[in-house]
Protein backbone atom coordinates (compact mmCIF):
# COMPACT_ATOMS: atom_id res chain seq x y z
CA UNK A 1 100.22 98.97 108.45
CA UNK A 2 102.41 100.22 105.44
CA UNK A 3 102.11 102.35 102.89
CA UNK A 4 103.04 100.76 99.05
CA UNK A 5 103.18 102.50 95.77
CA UNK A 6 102.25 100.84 92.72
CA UNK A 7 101.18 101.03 89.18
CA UNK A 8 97.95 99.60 87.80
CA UNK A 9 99.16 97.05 84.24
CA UNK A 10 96.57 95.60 82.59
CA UNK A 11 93.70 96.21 85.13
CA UNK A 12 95.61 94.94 88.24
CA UNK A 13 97.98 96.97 90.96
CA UNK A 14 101.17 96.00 90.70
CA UNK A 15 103.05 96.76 93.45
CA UNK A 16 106.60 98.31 94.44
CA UNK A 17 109.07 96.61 96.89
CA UNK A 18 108.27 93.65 98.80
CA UNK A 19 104.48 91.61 98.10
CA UNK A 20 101.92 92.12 100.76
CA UNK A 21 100.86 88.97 102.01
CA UNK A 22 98.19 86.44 100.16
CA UNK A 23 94.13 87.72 100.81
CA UNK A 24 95.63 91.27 102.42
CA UNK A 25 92.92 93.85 102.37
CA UNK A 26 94.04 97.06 100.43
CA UNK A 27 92.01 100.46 100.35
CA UNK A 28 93.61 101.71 96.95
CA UNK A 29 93.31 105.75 96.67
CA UNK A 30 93.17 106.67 92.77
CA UNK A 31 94.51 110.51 91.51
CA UNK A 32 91.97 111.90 89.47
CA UNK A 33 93.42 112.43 85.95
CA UNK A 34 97.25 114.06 86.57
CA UNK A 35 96.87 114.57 90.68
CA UNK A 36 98.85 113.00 92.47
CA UNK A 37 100.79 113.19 95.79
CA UNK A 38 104.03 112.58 97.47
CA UNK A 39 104.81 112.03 100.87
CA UNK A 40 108.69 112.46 102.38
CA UNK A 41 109.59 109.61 104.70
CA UNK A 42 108.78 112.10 107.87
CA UNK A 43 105.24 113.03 106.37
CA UNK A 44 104.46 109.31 105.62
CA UNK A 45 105.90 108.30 109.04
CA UNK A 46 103.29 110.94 110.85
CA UNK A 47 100.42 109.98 108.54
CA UNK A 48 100.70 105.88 109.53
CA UNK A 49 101.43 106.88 113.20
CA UNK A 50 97.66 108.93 112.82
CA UNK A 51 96.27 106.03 111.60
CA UNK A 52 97.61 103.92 114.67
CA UNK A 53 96.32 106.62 117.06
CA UNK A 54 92.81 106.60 115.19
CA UNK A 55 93.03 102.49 115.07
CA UNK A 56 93.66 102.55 118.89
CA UNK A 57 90.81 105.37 119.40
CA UNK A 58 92.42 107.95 119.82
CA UNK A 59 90.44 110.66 118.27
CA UNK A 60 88.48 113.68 118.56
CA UNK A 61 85.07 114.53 117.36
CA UNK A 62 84.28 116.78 114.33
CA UNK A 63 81.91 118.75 116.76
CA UNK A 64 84.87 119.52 118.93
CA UNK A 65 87.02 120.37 116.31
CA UNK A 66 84.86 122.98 114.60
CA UNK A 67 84.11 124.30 117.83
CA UNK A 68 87.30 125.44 117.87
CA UNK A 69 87.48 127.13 114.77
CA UNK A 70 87.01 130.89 114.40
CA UNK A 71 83.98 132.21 113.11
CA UNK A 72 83.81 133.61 109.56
């Protein structure tokens, strides 16, 4: 898994750094009108090592989380 930035020209992404590969599935997340966000290279690092643990099942349930939240 890897993270890419790109711009969107004439209706299509177009990519930053090296092409992904031919027929690669992308899930593109879209800023509405001037959001955006930027990850440093630790923050990015944690957020595709989450997505490994979560890939490999290793998650919790919502239930248990709230659970553990204080009461308002």
């Amino acid at each position: 898994m890897r993270i890419s930035t790109g711009k969107v020209v004439s209706g299509k992404v177009e990519l930053e750094g090296d092409p992904l590969p031919e027929g690669s599935v992308v899930t593109v997340l879209a800023p509405d009108g001037e959001e955006f966000f930027d990850l440093t290279e630790e923050e990015e690092n944690l957020l595709l090592t989450s997505i490994r643990q979560a890939e490999a099942g290793q998650v919790r349930s919502a239930s248990d989380v709230l659970a553990e939240l204080p009461e308002a």
